[in-house]
PDB file of N, CA and C in Angstrom:
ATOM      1  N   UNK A   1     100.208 -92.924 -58.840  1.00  0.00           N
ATOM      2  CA  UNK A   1      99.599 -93.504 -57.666  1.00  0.00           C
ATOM      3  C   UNK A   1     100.609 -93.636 -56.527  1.00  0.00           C
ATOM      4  N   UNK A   2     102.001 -93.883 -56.931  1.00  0.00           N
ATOM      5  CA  UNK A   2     102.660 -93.911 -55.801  1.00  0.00           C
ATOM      6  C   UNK A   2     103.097 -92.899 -55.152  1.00  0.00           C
ATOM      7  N   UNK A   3     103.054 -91.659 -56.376  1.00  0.00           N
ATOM      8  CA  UNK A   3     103.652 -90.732 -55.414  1.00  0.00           C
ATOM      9  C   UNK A   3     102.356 -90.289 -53.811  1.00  0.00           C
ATOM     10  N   UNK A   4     101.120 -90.284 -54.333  1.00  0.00           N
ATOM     11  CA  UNK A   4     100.242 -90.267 -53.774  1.00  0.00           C
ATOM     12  C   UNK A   4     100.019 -90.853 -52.615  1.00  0.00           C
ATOM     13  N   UNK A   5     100.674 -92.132 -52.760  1.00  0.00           N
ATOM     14  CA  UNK A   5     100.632 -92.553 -51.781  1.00  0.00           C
ATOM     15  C   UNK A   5     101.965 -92.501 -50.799  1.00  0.00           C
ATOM     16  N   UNK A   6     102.643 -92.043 -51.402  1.00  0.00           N
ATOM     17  CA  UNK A   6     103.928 -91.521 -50.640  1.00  0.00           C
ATOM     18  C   UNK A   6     103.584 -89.893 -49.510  1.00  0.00           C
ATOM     19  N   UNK A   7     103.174 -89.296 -50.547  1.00  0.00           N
ATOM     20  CA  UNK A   7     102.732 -88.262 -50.077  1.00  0.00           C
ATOM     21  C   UNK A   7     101.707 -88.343 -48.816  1.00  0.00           C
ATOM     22  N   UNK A   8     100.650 -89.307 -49.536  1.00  0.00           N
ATOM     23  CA  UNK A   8      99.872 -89.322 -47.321  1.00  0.00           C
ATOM     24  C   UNK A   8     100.487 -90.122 -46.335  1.00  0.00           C
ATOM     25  N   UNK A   9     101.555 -91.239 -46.873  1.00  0.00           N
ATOM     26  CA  UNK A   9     102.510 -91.131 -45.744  1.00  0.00           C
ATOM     27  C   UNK A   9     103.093 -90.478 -45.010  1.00  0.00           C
ATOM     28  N   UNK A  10     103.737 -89.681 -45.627  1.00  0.00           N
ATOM     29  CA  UNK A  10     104.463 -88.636 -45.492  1.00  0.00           C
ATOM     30  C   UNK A  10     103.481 -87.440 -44.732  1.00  0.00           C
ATOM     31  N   UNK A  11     102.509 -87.165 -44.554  1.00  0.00           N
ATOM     32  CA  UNK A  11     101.255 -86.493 -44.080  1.00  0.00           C
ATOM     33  C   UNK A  11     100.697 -87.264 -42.921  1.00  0.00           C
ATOM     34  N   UNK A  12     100.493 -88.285 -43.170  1.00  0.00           N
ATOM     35  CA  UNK A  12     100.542 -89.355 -42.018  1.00  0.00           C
ATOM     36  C   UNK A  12     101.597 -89.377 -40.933  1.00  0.00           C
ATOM     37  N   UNK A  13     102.714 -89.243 -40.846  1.00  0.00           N
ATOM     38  CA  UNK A  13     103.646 -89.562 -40.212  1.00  0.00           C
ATOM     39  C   UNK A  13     103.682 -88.085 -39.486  1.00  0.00           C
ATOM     40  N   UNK A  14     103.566 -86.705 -40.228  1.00  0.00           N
ATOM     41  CA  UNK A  14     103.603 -85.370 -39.577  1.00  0.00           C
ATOM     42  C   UNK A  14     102.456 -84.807 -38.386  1.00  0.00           C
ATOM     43  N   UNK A  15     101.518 -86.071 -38.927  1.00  0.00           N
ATOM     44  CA  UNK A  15     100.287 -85.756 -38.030  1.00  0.00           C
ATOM     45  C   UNK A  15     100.381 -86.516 -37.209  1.00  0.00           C
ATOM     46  N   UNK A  16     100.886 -87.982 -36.977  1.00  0.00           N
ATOM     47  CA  UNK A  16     101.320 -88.403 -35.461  1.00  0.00           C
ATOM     48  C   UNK A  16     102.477 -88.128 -35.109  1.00  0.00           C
ATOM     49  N   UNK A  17     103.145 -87.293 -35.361  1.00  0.00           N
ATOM     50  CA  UNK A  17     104.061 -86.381 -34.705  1.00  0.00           C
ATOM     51  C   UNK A  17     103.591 -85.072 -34.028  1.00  0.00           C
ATOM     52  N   UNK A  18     102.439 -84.460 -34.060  1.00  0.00           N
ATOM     53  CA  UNK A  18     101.874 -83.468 -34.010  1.00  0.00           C
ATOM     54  C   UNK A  18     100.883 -84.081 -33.057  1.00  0.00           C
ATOM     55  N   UNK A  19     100.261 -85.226 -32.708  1.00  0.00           N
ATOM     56  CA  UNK A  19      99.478 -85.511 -31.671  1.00  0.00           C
ATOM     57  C   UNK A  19     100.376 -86.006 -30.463  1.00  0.00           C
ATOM     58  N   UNK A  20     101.657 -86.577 -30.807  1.00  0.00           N
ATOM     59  CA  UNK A  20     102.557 -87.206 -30.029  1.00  0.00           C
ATOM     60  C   UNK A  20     102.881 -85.867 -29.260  1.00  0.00           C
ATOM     61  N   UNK A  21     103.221 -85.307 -29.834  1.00  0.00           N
ATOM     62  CA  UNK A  21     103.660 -83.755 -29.265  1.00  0.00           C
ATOM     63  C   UNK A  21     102.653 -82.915 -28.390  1.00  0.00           C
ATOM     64  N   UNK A  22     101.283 -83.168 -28.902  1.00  0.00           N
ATOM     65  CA  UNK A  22     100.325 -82.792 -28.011  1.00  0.00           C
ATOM     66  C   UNK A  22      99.997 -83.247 -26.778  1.00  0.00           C
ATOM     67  N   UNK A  23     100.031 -84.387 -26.881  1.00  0.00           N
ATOM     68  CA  UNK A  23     100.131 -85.766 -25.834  1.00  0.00           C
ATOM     69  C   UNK A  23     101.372 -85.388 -24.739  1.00  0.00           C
ATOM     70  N   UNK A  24     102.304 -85.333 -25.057  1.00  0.00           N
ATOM     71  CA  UNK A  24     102.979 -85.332 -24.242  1.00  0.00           C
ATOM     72  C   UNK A  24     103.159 -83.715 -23.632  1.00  0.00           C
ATOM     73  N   UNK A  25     102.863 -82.654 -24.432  1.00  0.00           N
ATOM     74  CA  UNK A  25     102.797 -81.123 -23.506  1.00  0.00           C
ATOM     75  C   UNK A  25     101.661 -81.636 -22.394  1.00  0.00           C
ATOM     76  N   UNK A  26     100.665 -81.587 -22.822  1.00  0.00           N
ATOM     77  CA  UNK A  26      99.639 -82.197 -22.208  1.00  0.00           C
ATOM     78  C   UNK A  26      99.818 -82.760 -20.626  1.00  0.00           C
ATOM     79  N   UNK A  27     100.576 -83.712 -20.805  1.00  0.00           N
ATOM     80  CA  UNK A  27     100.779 -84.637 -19.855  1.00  0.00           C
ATOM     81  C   UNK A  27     101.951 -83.946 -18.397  1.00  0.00           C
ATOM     82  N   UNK A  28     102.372 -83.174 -19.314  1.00  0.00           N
ATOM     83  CA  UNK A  28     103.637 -82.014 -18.436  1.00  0.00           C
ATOM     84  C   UNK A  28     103.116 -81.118 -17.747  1.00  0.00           C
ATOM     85  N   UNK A  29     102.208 -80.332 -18.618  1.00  0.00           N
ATOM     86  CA  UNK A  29     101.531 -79.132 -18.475  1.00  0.00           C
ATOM     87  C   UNK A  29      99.920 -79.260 -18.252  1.00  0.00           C
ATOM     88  N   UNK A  30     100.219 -80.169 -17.348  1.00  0.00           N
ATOM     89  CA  UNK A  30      98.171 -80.356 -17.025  1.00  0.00           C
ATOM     90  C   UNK A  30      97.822 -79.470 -15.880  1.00  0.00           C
ATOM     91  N   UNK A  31      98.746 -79.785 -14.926  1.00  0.00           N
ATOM     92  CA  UNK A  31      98.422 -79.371 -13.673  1.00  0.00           C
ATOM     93  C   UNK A  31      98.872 -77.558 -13.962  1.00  0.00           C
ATOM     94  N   UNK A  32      99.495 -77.083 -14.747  1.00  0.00           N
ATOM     95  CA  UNK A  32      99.349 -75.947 -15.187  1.00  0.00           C
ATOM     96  C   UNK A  32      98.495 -74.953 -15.354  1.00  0.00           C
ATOM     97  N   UNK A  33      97.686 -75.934 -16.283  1.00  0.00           N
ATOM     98  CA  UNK A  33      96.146 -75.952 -17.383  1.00  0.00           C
ATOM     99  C   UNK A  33      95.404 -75.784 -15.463  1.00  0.00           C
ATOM    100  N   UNK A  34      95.042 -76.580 -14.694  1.00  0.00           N
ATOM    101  CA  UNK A  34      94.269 -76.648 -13.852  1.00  0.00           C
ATOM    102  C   UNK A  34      94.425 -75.629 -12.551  1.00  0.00           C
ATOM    103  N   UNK A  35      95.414 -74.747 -12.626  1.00  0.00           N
ATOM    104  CA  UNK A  35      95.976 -73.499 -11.954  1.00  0.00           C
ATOM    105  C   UNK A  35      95.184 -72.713 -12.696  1.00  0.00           C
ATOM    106  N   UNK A  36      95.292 -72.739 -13.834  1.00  0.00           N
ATOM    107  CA  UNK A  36      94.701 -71.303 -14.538  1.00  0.00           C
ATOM    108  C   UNK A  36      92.996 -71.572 -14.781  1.00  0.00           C
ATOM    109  N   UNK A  37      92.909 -72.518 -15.048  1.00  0.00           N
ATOM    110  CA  UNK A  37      91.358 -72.477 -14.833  1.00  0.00           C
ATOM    111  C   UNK A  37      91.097 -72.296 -13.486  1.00  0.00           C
ATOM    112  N   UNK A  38      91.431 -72.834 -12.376  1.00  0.00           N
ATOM    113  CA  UNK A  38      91.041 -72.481 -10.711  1.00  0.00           C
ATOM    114  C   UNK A  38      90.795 -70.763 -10.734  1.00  0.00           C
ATOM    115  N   UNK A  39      92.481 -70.033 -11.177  1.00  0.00           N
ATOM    116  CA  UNK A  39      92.562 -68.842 -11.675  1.00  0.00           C
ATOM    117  C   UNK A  39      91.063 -68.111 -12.137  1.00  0.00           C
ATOM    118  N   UNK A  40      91.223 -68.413 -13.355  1.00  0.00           N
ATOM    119  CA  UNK A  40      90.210 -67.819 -14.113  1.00  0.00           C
ATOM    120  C   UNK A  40      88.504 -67.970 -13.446  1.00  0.00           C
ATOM    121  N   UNK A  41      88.186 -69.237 -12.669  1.00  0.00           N
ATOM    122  CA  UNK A  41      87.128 -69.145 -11.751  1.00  0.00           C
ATOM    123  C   UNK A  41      87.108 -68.369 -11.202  1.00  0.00           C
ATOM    124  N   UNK A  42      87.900 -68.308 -10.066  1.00  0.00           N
ATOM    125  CA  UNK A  42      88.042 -66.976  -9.262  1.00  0.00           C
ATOM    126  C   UNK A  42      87.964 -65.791  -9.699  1.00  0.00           C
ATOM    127  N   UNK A  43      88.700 -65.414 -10.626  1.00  0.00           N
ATOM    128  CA  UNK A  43      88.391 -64.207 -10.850  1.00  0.00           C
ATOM    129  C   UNK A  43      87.236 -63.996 -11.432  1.00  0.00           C
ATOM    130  N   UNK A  44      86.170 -64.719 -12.282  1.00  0.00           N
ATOM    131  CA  UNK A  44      85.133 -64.899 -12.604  1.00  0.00           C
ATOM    132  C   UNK A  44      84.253 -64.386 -11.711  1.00  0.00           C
ATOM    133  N   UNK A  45      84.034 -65.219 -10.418  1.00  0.00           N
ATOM    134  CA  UNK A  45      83.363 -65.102  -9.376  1.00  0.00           C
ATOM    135  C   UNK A  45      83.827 -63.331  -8.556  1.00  0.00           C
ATOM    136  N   UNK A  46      84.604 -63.053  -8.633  1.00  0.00           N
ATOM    137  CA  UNK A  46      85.285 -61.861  -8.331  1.00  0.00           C
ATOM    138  C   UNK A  46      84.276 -60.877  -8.495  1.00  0.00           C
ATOM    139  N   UNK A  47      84.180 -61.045 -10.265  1.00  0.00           N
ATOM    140  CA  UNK A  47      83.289 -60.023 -11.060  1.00  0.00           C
ATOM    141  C   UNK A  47      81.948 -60.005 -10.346  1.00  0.00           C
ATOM    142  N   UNK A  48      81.418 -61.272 -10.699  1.00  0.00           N
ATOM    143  CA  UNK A  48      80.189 -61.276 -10.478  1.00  0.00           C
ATOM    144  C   UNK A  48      79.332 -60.913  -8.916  1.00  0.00           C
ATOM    145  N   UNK A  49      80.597 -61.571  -7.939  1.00  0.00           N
ATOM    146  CA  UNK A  49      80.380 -60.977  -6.273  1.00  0.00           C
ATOM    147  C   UNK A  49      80.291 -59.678  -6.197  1.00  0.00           C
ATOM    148  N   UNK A  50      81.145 -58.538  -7.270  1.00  0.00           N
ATOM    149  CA  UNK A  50      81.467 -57.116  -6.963  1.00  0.00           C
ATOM    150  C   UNK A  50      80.161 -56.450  -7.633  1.00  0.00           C
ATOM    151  N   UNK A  51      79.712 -56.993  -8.776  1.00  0.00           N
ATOM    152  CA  UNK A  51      78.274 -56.453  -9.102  1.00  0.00           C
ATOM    153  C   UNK A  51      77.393 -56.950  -8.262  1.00  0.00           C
ATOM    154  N   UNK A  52      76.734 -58.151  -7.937  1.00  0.00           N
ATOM    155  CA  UNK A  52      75.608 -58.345  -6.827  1.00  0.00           C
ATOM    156  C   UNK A  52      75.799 -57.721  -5.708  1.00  0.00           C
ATOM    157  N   UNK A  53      77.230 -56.896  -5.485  1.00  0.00           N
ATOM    158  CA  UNK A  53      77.372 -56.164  -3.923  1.00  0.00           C
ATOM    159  C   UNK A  53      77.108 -54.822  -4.585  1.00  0.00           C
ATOM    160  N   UNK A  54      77.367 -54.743  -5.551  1.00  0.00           N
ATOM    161  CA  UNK A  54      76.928 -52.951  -5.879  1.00  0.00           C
ATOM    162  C   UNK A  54      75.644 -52.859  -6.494  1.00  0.00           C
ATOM    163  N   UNK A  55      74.664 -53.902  -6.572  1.00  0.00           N
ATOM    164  CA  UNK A  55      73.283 -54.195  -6.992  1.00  0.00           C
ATOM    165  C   UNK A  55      72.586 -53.750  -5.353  1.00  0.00           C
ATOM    166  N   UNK A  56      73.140 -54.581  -4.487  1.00  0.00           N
ATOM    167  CA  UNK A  56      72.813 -55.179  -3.068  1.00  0.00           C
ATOM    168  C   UNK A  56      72.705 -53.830  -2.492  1.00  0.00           C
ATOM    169  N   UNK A  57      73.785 -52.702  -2.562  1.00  0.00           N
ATOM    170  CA  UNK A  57      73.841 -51.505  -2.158  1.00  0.00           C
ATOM    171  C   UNK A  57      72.957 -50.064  -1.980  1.00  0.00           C
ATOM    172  N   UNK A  58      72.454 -50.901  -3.498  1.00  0.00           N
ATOM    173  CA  UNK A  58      71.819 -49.372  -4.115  1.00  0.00           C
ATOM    174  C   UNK A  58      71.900 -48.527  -5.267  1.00  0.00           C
ATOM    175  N   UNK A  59      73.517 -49.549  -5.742  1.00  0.00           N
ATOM    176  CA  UNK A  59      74.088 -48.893  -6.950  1.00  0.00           C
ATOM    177  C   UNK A  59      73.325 -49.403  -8.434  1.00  0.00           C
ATOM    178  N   UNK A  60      73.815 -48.849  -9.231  1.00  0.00           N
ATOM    179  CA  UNK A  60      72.984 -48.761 -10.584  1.00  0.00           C
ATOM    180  C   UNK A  60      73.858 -49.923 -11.196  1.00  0.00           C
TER     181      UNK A  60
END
């Protein structure tokens, strides 16, 4: 029983190390995260403007 319970300590402790770590990229790298989604909108919209203009045209 004890090792058992040693063991999800030990599992315990790796996994709030692993959210701590998330937490804090997170917190560095947000405004990052919110470049590349702006990014990725745009170019989204890119696509979709260049087909409704080659719809709009005549094209197939």
């Amino acid at each position: 029983m004890r090792a058992l319970a040693g063991t999800m300590r030990a599992e315990l402790i790796g996994l709030g190390g692993v959210v701590e770590r998330n937490i804090y990229l997170t917190r560095r790298y947000i405004w990052w995260d919110v470049a590349f989604m702006l990014w990725t909108i745009a170019n989204t919209l890119t696509i979709v403007f260049i087909a409704k203009g080659i719809e709009a045209t005549g094209g197939q």
